[in-house]
N, C-alpha and C. Protein backbone atom coordinates (compact mmCIF):
# COMPACT_ATOMS: atom_id res chain seq x y z
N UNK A 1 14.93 -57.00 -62.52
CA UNK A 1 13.81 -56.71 -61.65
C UNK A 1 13.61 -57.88 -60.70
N UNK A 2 13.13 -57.63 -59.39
CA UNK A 2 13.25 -58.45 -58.40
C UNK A 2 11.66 -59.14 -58.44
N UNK A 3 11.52 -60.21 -58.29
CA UNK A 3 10.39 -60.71 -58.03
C UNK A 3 9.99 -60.76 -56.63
N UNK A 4 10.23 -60.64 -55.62
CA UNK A 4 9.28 -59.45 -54.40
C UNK A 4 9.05 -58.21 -55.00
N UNK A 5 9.52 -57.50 -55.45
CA UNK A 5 8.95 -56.22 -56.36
C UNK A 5 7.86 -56.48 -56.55
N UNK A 6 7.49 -57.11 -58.17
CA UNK A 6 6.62 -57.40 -58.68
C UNK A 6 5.48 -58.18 -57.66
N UNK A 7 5.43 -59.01 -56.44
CA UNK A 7 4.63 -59.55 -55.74
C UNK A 7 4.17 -58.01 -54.73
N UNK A 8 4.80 -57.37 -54.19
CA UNK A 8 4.56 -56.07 -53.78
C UNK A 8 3.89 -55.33 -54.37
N UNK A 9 4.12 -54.89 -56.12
CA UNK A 9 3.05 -54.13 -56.88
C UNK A 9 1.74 -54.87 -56.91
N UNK A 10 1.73 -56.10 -57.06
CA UNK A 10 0.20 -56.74 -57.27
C UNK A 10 -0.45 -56.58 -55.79
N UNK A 11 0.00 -56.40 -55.04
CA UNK A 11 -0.51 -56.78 -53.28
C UNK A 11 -1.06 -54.95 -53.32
N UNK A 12 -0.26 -54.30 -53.96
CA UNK A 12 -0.66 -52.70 -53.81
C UNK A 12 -1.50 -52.53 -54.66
N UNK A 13 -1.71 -53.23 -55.94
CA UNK A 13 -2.76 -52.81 -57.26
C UNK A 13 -4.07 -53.81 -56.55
N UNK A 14 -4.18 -54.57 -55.74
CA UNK A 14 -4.98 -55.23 -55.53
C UNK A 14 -5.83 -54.47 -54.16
N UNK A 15 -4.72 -54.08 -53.63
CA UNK A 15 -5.80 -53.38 -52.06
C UNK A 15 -6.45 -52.00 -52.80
N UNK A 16 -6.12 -51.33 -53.97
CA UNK A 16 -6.43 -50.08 -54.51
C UNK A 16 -7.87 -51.06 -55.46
N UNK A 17 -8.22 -51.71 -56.19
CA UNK A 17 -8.98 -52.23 -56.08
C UNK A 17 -10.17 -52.94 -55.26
N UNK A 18 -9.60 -53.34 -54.43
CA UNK A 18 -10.75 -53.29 -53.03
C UNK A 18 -11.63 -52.09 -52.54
N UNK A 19 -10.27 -50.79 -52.46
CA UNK A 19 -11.08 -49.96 -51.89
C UNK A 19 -11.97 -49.05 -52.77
N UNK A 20 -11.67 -49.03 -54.62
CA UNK A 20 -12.65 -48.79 -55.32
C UNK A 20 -14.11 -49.33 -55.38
N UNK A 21 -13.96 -50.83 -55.33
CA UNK A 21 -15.38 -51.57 -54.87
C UNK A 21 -16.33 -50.83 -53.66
N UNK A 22 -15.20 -50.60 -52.67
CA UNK A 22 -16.26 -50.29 -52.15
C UNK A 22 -16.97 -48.70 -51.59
N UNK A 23 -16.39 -48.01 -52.69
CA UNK A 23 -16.30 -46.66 -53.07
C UNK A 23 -17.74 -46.56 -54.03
N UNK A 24 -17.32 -47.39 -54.51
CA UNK A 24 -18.88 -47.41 -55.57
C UNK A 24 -19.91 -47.95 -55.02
N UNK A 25 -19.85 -49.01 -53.97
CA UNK A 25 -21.10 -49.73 -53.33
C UNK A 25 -21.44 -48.31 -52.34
N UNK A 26 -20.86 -47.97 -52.18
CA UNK A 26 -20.92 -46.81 -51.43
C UNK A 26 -22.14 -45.08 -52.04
N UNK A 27 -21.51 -45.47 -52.60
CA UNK A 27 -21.90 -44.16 -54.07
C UNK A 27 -23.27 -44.69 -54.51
N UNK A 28 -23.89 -45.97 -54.78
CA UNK A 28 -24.89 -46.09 -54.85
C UNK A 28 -26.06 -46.39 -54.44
N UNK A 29 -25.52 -45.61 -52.37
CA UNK A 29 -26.64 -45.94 -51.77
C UNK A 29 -27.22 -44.35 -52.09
N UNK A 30 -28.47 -44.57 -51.33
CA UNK A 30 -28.73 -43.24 -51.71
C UNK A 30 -29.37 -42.70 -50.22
N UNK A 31 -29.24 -41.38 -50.22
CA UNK A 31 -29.98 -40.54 -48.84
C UNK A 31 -31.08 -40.84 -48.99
N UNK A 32 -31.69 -40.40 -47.94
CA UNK A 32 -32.86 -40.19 -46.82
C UNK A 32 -33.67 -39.50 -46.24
N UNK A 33 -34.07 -38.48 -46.14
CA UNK A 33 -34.12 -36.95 -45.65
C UNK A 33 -35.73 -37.97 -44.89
N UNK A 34 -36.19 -37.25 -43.64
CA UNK A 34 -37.14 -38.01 -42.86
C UNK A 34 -37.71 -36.29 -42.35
N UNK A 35 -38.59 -35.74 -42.38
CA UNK A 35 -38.99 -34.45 -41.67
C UNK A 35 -39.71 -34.90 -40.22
N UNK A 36 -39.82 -34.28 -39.27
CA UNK A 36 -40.02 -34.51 -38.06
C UNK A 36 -41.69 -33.92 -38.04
N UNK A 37 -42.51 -33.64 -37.14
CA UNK A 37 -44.06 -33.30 -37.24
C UNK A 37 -44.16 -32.23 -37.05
N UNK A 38 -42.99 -31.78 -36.33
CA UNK A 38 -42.47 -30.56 -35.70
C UNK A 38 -41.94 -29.57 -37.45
N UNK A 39 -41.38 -30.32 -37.65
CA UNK A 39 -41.02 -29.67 -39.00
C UNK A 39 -41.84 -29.47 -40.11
N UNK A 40 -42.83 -30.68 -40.27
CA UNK A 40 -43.48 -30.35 -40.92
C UNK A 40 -44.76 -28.72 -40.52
N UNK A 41 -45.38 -29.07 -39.12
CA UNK A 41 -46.28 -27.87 -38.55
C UNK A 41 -45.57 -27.00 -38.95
N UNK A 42 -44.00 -26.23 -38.44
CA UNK A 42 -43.21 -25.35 -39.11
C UNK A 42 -43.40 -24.87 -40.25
N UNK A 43 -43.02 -25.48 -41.43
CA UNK A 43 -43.87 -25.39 -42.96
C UNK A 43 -44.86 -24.87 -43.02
N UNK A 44 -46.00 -25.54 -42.68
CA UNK A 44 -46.90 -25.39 -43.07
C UNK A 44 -47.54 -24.06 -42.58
N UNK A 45 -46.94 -23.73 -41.22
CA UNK A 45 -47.07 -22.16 -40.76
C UNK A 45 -46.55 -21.15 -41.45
N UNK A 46 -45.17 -21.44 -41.67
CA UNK A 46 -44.25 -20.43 -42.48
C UNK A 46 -45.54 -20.16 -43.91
N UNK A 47 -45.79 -21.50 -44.51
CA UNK A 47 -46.33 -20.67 -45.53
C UNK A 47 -47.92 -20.02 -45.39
N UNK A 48 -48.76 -20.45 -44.53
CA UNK A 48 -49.56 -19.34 -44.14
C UNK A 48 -49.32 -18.11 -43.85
N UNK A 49 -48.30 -17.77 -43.11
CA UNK A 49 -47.88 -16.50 -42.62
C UNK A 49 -47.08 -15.58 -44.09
N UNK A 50 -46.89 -16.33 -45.13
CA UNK A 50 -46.65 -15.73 -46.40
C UNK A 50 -47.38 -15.31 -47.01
N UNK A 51 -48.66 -16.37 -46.97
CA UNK A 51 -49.59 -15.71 -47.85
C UNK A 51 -50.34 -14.70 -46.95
N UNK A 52 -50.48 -14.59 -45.44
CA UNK A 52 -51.12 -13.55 -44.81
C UNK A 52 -50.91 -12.15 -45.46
N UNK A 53 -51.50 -11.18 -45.34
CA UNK A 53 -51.49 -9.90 -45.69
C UNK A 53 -50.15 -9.42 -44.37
N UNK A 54 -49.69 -8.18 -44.52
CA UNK A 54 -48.99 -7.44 -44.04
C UNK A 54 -49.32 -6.73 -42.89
N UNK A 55 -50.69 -6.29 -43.64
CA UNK A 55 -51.32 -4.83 -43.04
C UNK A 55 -52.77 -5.45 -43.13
N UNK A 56 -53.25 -5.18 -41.88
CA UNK A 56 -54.96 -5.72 -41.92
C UNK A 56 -55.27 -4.68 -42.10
N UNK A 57 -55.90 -4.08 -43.17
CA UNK A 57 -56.58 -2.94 -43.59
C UNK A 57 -58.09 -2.64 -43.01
N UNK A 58 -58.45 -3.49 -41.83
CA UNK A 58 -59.81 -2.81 -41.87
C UNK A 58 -59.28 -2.68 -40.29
N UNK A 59 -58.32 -2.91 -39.50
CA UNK A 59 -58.19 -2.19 -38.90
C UNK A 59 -57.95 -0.70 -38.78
N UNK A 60 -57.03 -0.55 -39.50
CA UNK A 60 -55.99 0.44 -39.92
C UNK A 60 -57.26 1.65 -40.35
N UNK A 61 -58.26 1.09 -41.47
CA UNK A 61 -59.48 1.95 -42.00
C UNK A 61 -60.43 2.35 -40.73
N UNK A 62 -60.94 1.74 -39.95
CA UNK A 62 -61.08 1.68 -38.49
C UNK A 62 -60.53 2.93 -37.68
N UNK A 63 -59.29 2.68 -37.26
CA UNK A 63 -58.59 3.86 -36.93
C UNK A 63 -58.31 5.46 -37.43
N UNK A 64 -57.75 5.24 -38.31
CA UNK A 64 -58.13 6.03 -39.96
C UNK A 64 -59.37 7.14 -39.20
N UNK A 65 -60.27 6.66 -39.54
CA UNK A 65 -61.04 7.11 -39.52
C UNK A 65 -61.54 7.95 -38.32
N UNK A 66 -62.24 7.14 -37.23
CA UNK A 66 -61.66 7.80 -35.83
C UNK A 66 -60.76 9.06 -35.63
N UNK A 67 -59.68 8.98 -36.13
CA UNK A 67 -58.46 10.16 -35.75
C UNK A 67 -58.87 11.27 -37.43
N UNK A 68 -59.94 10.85 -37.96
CA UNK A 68 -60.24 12.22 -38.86
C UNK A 68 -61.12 12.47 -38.18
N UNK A 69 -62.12 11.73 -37.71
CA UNK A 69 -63.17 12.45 -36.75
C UNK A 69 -63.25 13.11 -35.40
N UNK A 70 -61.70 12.84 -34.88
CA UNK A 70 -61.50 13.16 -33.77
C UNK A 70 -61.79 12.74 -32.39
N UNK A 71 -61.91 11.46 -32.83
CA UNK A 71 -62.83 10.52 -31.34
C UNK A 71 -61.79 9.66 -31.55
N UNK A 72 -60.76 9.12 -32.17
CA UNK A 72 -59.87 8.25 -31.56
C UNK A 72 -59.12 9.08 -29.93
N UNK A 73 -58.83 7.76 -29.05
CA UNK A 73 -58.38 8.21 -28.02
C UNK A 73 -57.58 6.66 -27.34
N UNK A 74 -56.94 7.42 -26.63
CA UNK A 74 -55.22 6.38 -26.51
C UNK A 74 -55.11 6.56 -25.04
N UNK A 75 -55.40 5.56 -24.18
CA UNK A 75 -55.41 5.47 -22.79
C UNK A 75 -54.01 4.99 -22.41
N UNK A 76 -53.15 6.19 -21.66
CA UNK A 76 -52.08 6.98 -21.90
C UNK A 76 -51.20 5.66 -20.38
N UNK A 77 -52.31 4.97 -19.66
CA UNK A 77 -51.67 3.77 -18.96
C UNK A 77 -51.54 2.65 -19.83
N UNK A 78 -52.49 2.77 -20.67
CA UNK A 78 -52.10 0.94 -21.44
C UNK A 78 -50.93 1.38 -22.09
N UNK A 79 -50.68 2.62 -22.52
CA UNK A 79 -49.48 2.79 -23.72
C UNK A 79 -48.29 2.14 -22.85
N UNK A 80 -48.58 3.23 -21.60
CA UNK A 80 -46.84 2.61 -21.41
C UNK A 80 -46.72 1.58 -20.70
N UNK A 81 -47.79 1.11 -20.32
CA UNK A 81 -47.57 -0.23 -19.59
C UNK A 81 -47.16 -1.54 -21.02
N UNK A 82 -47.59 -1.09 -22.32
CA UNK A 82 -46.92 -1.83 -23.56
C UNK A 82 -45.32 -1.23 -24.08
N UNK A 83 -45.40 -0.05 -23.88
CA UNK A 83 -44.12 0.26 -24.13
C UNK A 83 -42.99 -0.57 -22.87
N UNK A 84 -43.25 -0.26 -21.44
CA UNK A 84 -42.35 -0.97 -20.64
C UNK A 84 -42.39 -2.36 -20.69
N UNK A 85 -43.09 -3.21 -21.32
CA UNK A 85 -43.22 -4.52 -21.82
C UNK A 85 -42.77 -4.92 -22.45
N UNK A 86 -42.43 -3.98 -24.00
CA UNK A 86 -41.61 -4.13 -24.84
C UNK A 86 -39.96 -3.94 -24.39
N UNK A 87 -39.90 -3.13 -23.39
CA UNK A 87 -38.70 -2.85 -23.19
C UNK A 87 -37.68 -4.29 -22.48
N UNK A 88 -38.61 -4.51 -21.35
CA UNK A 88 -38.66 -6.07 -20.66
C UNK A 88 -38.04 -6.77 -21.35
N UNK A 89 -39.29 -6.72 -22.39
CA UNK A 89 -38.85 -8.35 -23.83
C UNK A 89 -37.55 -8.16 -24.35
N UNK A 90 -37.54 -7.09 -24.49
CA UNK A 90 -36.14 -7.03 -25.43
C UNK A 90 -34.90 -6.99 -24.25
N UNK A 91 -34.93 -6.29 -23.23
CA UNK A 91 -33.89 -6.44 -22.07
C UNK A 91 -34.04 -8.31 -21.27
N UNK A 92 -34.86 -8.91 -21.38
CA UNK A 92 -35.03 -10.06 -21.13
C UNK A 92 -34.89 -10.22 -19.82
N UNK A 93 -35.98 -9.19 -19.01
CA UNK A 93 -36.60 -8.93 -17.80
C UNK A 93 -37.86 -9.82 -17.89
């Protein structure tokens, strides 16, 4: 066996050691996570809007009612001036 060999394996077992060191100094930093104000307001909306109800029921009872009595009535320009609004929004007019 040649002794440059053997000076070659230690020069290779030694840089593979280096880069374990700093594999582990590495490994024991730790993250960070920072939320923005923006992110937080986000949150804090999302979960209001969870716990909100679905269906506002005293509208709905409101109406309901009206259209059993026969006095609800639907002003036949606002409709479609919301329907062609909707259409807008979604065509992105």
């Amino acid at each position: 066996m040649r002794v440059e060999a053997m000076s070659q394996v230690a020069q290779i077992y030694k840089a593979n050691q280096t880069q374990g060191t700093e594999k582990t100094q590495r490994a024991k930093a730790k993250d960070e996570v920072q939320i923005s104000e923006a992110g937080k307001d986000f949150q804090i909306a999302k979960t209001a809007l969870q716990e909100a109800p679905d269906v506002r029921a005293d509208k709905i009872a409101a109406i309901k009612s009206s259209m059993e009595a026969g006095t609800y009535q639907v002003n036949s320009s606002d409709f479609a001036d919301k329907v062609i609004q909707k259409y807008k929004d979604v065509l992105g007019y």
